[in-house]
PDB file of N, CA and C in Angstrom:
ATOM      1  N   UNK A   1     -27.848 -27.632 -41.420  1.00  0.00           N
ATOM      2  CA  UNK A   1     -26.728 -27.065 -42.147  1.00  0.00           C
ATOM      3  C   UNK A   1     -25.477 -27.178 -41.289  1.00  0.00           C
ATOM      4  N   UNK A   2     -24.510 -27.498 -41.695  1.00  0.00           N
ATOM      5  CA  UNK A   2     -23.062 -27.681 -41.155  1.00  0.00           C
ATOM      6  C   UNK A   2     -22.798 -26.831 -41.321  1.00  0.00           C
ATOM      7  N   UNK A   3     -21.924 -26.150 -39.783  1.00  0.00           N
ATOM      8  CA  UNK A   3     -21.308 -24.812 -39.970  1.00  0.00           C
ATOM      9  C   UNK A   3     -19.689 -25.046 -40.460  1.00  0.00           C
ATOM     10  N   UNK A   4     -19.428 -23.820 -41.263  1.00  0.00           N
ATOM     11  CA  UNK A   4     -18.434 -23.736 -42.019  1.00  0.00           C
ATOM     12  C   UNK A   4     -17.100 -23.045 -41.653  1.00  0.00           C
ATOM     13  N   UNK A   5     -16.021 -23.600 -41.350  1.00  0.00           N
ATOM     14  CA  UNK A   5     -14.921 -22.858 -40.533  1.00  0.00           C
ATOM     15  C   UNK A   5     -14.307 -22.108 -41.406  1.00  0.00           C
ATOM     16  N   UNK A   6     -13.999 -20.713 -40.984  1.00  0.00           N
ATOM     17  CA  UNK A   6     -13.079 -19.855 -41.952  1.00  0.00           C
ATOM     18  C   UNK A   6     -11.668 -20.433 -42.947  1.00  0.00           C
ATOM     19  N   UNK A   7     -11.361 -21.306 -42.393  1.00  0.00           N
ATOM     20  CA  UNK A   7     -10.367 -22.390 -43.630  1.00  0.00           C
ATOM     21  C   UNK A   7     -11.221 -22.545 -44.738  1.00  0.00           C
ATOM     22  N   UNK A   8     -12.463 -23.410 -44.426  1.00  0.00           N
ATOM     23  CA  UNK A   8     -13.330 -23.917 -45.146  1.00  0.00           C
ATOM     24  C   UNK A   8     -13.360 -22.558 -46.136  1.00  0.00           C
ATOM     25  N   UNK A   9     -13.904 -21.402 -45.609  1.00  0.00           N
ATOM     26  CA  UNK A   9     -13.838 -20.595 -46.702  1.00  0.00           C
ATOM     27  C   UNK A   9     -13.093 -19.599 -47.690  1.00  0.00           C
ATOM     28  N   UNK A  10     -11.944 -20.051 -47.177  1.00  0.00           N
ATOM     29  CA  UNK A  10     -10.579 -18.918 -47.202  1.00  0.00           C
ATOM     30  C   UNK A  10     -10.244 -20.216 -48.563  1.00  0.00           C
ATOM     31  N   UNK A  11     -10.292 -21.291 -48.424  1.00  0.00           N
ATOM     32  CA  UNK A  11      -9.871 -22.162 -49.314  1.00  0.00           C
ATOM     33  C   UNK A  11     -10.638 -22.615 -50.762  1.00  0.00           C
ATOM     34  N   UNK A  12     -11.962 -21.651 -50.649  1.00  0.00           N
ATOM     35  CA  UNK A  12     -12.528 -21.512 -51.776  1.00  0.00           C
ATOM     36  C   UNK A  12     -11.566 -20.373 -52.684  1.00  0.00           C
ATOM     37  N   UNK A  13     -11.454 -19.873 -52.333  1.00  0.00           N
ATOM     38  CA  UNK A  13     -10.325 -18.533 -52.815  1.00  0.00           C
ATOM     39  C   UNK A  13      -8.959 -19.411 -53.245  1.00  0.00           C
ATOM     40  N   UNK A  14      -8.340 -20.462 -53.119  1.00  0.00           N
ATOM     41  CA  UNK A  14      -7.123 -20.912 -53.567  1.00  0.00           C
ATOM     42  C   UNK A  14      -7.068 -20.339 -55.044  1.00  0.00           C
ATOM     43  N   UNK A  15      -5.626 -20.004 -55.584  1.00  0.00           N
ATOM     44  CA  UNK A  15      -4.277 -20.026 -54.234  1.00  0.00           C
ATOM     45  C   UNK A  15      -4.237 -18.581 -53.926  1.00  0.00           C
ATOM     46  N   UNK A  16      -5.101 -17.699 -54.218  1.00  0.00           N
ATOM     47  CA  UNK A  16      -4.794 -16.193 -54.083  1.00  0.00           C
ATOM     48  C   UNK A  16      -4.547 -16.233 -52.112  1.00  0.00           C
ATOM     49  N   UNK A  17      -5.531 -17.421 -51.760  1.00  0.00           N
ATOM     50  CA  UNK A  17      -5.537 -17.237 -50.167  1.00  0.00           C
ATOM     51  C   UNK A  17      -4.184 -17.713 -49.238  1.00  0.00           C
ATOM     52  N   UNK A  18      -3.345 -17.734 -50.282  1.00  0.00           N
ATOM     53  CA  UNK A  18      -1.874 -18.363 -49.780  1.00  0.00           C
ATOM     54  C   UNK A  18      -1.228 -17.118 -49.807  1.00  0.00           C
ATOM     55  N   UNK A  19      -1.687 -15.941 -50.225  1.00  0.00           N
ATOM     56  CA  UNK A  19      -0.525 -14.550 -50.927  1.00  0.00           C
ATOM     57  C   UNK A  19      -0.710 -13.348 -49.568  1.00  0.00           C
ATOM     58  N   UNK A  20       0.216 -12.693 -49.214  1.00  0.00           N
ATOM     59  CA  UNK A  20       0.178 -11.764 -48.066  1.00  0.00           C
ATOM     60  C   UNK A  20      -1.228 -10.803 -48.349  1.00  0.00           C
ATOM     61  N   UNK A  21      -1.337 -10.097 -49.933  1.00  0.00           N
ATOM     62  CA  UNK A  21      -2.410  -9.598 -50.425  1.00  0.00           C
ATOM     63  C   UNK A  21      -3.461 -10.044 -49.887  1.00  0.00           C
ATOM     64  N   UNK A  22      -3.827 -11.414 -49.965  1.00  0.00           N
ATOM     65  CA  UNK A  22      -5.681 -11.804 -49.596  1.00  0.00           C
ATOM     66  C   UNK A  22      -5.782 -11.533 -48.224  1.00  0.00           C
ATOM     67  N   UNK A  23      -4.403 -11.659 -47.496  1.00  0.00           N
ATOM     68  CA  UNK A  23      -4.853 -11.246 -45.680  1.00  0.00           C
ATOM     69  C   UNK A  23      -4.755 -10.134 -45.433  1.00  0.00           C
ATOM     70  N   UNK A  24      -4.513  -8.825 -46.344  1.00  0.00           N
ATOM     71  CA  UNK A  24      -4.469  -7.830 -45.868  1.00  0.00           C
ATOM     72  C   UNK A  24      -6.023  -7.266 -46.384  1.00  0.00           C
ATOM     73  N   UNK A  25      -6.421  -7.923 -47.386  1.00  0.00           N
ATOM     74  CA  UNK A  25      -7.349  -7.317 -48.202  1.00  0.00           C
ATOM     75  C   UNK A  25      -8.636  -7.942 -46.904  1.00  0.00           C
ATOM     76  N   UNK A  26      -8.429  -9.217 -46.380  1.00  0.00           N
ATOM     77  CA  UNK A  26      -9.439  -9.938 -45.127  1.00  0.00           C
ATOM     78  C   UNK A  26      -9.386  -8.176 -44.116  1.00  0.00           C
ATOM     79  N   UNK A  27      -7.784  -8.328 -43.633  1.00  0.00           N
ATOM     80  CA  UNK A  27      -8.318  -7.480 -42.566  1.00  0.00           C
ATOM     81  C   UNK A  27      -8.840  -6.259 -42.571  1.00  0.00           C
ATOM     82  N   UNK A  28      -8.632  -5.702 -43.959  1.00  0.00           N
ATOM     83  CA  UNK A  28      -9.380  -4.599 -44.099  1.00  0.00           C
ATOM     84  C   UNK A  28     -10.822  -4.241 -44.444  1.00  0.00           C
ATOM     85  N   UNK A  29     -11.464  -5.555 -44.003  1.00  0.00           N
ATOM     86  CA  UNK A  29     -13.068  -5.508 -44.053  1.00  0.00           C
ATOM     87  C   UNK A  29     -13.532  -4.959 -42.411  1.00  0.00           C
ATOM     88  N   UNK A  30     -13.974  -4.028 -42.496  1.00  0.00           N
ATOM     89  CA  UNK A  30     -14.750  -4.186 -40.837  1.00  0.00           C
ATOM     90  C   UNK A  30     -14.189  -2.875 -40.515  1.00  0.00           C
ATOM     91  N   UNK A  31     -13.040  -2.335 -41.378  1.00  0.00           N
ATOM     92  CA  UNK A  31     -11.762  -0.753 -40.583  1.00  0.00           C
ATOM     93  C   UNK A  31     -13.304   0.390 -40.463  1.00  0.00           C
ATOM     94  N   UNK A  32     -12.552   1.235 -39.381  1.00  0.00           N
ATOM     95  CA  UNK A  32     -13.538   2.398 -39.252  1.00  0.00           C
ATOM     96  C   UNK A  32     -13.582   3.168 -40.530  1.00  0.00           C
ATOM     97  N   UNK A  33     -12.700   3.130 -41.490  1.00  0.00           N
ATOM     98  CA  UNK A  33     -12.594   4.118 -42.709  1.00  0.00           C
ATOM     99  C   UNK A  33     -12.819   3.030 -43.464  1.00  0.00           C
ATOM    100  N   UNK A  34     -12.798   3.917 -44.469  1.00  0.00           N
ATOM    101  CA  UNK A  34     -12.719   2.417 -45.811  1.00  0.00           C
ATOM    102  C   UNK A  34     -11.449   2.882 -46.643  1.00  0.00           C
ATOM    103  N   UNK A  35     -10.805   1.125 -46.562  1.00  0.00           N
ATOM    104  CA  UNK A  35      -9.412   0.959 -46.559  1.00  0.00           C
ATOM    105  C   UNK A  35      -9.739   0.700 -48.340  1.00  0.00           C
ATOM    106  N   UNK A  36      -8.797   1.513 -49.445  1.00  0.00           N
ATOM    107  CA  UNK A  36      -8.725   1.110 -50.772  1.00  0.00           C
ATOM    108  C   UNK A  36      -7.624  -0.166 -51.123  1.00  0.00           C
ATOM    109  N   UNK A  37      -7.680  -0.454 -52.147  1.00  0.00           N
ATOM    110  CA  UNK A  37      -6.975  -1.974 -52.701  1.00  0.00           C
ATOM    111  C   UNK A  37      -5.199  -0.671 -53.224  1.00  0.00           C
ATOM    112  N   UNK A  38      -4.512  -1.341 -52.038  1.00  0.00           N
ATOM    113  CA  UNK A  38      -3.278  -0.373 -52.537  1.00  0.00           C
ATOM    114  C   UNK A  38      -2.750  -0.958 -53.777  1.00  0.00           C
ATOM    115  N   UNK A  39      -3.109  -1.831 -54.366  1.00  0.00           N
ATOM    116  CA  UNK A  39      -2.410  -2.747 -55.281  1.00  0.00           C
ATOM    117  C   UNK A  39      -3.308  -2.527 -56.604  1.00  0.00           C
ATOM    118  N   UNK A  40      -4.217  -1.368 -56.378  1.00  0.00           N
ATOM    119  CA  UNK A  40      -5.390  -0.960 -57.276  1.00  0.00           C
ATOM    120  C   UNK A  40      -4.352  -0.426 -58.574  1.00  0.00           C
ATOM    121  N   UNK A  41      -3.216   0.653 -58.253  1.00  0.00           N
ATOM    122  CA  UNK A  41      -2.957   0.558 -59.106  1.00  0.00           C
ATOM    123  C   UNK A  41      -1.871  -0.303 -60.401  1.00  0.00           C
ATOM    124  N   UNK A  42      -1.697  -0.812 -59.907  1.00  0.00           N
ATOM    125  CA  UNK A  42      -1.018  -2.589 -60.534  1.00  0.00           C
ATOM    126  C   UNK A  42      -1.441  -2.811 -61.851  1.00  0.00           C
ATOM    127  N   UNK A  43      -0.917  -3.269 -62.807  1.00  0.00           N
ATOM    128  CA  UNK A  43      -1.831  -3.720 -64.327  1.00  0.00           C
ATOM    129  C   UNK A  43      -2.695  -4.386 -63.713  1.00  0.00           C
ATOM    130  N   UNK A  44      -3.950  -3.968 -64.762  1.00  0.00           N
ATOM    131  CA  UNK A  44      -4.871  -5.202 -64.174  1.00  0.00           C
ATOM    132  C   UNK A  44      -4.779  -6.452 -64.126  1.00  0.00           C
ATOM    133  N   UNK A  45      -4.140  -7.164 -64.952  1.00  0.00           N
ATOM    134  CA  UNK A  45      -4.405  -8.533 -64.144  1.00  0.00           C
ATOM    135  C   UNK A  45      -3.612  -8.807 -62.976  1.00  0.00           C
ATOM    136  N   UNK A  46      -2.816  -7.738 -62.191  1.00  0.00           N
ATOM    137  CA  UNK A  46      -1.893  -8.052 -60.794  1.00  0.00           C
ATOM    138  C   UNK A  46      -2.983  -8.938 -60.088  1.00  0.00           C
ATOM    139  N   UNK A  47      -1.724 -10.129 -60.018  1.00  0.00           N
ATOM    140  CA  UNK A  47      -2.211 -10.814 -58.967  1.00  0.00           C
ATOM    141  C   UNK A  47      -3.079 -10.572 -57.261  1.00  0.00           C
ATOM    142  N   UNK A  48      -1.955  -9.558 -57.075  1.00  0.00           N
ATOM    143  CA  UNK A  48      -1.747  -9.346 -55.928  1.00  0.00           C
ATOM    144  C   UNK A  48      -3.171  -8.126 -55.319  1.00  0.00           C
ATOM    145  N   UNK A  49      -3.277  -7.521 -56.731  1.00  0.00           N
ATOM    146  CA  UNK A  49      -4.785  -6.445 -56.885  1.00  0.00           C
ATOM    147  C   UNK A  49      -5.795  -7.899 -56.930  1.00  0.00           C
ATOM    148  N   UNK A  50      -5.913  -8.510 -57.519  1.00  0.00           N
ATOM    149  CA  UNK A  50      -6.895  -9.801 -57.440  1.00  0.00           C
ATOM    150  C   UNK A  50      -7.179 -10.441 -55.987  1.00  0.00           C
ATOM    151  N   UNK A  51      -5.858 -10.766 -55.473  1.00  0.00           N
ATOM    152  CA  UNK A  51      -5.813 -11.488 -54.031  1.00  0.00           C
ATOM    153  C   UNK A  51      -6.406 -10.478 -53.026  1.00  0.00           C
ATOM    154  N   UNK A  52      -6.065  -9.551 -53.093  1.00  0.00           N
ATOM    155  CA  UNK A  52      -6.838  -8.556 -52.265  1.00  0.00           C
ATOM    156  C   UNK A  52      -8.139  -8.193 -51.785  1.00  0.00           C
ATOM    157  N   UNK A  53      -8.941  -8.258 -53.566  1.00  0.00           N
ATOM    158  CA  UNK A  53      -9.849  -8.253 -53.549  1.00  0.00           C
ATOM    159  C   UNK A  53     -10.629  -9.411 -53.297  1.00  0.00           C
ATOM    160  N   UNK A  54     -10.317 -10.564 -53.641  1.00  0.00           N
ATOM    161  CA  UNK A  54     -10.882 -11.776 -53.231  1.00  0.00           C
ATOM    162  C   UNK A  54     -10.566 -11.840 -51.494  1.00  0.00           C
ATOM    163  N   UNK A  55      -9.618 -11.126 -50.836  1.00  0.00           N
ATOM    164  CA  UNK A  55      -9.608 -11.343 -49.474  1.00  0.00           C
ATOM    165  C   UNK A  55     -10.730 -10.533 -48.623  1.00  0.00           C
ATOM    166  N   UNK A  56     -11.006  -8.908 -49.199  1.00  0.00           N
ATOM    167  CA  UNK A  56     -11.995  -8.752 -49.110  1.00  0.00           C
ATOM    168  C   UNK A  56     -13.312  -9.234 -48.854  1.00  0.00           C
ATOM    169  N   UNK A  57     -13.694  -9.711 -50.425  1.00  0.00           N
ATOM    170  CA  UNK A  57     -14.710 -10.521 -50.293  1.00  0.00           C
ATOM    171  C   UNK A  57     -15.047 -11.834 -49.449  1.00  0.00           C
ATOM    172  N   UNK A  58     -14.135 -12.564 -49.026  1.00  0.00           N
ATOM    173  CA  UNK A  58     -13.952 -13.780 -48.419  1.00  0.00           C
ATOM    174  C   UNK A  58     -14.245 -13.142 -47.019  1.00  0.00           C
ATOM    175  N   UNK A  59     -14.036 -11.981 -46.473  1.00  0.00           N
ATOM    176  CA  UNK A  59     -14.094 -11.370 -45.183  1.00  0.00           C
ATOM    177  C   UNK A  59     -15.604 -10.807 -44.718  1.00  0.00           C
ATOM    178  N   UNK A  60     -16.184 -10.373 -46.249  1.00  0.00           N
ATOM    179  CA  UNK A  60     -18.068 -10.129 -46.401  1.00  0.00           C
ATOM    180  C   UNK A  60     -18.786 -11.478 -46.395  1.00  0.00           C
ATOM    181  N   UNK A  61     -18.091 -12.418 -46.655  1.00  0.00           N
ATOM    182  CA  UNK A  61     -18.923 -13.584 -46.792  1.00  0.00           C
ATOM    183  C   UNK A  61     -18.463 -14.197 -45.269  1.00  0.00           C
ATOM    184  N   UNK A  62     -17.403 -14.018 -44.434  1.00  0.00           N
ATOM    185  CA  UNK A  62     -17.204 -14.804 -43.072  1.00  0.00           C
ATOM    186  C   UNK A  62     -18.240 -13.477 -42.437  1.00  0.00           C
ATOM    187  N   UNK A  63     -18.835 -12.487 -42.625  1.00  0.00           N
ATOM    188  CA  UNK A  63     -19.115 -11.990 -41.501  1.00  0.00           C
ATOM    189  C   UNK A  63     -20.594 -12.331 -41.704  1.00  0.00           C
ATOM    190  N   UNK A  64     -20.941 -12.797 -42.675  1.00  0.00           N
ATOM    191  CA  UNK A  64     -22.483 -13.474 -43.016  1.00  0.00           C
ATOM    192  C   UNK A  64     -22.859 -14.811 -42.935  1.00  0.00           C
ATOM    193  N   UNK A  65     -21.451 -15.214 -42.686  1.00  0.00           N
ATOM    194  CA  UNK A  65     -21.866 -16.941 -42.148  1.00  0.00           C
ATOM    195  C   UNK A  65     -22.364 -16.816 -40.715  1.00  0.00           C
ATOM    196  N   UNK A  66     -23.399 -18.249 -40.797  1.00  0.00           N
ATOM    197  CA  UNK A  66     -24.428 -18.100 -39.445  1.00  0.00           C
ATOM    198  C   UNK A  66     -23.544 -18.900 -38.731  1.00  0.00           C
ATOM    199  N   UNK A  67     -23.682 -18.203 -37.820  1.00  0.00           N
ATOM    200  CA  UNK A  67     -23.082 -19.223 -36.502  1.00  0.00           C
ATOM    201  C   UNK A  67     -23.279 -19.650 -35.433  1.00  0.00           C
ATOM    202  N   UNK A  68     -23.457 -21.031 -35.470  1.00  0.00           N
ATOM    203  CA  UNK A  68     -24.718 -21.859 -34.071  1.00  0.00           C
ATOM    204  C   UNK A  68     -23.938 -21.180 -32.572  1.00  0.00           C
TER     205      UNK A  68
END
């Protein structure tokens, strides 16, 4: 298996992974508290509530990639 560089996976997320949202929503995976989506309350389809959450997730999936 080829290991996969965090570009590699940040770029499955295009274009939300271009928006300030998806890197704040990354760094708030891992906080001693648990950090909420400030953009939660936004209409739902806010982008920026979306990018977040996909930065999130993109941050659960880099901390589960194996790494040689």
């Amino acid at each position: 298996m080829v290991a996969r560089t965090l570009a590699d996976l940040q770029q499955e997320y295009r274009p939300y992974d271009t928006l300030p949202a998806f890197h704040q929503g990354f760094a708030a995976y891992g906080q001693q508290y648990q950090i909420r989506n400030p953009y939660e309350g936004q209409p739902h389809n806010s982008v920026d509530a979306k990018a977040w959450d996909r930065g999130l997730e993109c941050a659960e999936r880099w901390a589960r990639e194996p790494r040689s």
